[in-house]
C-alpha atoms as a PDB file:
ATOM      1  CA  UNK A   1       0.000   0.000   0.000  1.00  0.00           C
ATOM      2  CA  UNK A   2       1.043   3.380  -0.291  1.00  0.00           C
ATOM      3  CA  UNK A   3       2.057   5.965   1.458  1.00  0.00           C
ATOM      4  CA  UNK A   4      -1.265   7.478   3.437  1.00  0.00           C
ATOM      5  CA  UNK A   5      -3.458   4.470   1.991  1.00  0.00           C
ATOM      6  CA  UNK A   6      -6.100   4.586  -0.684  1.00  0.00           C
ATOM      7  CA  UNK A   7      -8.647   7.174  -1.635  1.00  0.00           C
ATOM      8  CA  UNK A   8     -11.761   5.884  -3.094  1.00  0.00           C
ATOM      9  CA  UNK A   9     -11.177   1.893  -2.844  1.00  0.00           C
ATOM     10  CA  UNK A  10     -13.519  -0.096  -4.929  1.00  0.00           C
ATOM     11  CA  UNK A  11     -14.538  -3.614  -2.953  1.00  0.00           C
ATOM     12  CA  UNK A  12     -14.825  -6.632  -4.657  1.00  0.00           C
ATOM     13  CA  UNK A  13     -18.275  -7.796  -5.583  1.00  0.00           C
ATOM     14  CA  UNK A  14     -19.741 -10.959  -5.496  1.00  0.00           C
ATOM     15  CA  UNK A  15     -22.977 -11.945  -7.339  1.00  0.00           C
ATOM     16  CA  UNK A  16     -25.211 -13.749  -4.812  1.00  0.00           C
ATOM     17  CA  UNK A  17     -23.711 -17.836  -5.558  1.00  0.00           C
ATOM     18  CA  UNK A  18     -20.295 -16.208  -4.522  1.00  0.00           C
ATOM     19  CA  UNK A  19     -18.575 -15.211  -7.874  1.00  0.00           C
ATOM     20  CA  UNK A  20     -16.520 -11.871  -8.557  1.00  0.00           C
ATOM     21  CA  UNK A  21     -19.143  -9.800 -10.028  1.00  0.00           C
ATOM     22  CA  UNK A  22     -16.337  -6.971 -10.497  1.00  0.00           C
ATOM     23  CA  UNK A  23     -12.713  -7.196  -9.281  1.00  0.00           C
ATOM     24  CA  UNK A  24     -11.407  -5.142  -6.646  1.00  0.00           C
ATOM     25  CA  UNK A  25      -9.456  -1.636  -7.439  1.00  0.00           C
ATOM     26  CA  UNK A  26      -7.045   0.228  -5.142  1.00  0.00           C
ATOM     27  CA  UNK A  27      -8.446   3.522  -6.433  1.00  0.00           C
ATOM     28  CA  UNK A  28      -5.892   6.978  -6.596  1.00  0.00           C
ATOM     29  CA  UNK A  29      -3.783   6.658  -3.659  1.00  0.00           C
ATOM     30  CA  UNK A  30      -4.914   9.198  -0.643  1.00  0.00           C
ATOM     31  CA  UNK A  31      -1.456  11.466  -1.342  1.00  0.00           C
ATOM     32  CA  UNK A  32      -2.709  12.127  -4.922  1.00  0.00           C
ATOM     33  CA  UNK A  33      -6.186  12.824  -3.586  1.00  0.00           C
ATOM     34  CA  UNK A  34      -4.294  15.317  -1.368  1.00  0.00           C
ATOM     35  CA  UNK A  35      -2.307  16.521  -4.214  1.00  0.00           C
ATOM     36  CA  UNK A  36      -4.942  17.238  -6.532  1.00  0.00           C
ATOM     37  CA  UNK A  37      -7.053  18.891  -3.880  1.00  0.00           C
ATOM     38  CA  UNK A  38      -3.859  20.949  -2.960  1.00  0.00           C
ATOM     39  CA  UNK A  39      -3.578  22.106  -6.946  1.00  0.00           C
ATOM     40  CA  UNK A  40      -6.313  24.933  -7.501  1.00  0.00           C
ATOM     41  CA  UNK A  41      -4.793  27.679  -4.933  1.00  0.00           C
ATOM     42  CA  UNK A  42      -1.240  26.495  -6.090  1.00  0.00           C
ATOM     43  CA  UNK A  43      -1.875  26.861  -9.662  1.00  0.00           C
ATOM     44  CA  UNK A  44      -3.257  30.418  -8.709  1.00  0.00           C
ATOM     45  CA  UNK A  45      -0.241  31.781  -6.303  1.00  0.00           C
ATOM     46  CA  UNK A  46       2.026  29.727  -8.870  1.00  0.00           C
ATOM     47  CA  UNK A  47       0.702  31.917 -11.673  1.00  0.00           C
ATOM     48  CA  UNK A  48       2.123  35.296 -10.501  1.00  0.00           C
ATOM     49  CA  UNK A  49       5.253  33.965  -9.241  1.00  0.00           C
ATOM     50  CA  UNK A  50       8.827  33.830 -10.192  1.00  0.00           C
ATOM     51  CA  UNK A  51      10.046  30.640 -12.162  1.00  0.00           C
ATOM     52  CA  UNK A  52      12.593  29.138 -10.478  1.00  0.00           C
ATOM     53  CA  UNK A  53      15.854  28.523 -12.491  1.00  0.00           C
ATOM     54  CA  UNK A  54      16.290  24.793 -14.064  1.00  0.00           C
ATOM     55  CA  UNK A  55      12.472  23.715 -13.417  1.00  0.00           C
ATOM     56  CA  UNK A  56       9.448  24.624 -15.774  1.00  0.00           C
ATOM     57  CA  UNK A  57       6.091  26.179 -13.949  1.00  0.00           C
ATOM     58  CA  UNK A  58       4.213  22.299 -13.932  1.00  0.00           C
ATOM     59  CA  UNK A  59       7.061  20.935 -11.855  1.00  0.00           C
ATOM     60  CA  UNK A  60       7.169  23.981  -9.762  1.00  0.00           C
ATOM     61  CA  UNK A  61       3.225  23.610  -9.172  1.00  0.00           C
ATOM     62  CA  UNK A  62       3.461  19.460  -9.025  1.00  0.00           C
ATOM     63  CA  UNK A  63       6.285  18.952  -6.868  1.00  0.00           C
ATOM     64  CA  UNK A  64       4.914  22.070  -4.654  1.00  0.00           C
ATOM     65  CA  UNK A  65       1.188  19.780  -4.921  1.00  0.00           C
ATOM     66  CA  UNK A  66       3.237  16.234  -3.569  1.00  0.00           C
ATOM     67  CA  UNK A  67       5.010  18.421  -0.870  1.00  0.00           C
ATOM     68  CA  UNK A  68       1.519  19.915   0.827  1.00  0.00           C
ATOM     69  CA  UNK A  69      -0.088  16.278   0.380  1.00  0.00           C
ATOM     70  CA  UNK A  70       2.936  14.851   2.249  1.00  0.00           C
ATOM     71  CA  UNK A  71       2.630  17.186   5.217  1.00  0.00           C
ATOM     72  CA  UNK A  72      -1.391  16.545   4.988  1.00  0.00           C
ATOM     73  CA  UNK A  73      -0.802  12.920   5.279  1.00  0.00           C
ATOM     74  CA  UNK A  74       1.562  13.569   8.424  1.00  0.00           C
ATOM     75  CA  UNK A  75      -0.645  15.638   9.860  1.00  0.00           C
ATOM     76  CA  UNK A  76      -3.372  13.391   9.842  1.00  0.00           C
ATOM     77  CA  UNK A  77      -1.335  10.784  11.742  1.00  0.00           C
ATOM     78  CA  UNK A  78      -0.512  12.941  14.841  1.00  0.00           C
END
């Protein structure tokens, strides 16, 4: 599993003489979930800032996405 567990797990389903209906899926892992959620108001403050030397804007923005779902995740854990 990774890191901060699953966002939006799918269970598997069984018809009713105990076959798989439809298979199990992990789903997006919670840290995207937190990523993507974290992306609107960093695409905004993104948008009027300096680029910073050797990265293009999207990494900027993406990385800067990861790095507030990482400290989301370890919040959530205290």
């Amino acid at each position: 599993m990774s890191i901060g567990g699953a966002a939006f797990p799918v269970p598997e389903v069984l018809d009713g003489h105990g076959q798989v209906k439809s298979a199990s899926e992990a789903g997006m892992t919670l840290r995207d979930y937190f990523a993507a959620a974290a992306l609107p108001p960093l695409i905004a403050k993104a948008a009027g800032s300096a680029q910073q030397p050797g990265k293009s804007w999207f990494d900027v923005v993406a990385e800067s996405a990861y790095a507030h779902a990482d400290a989301m995740i370890k919040a959530r854990g205290q």
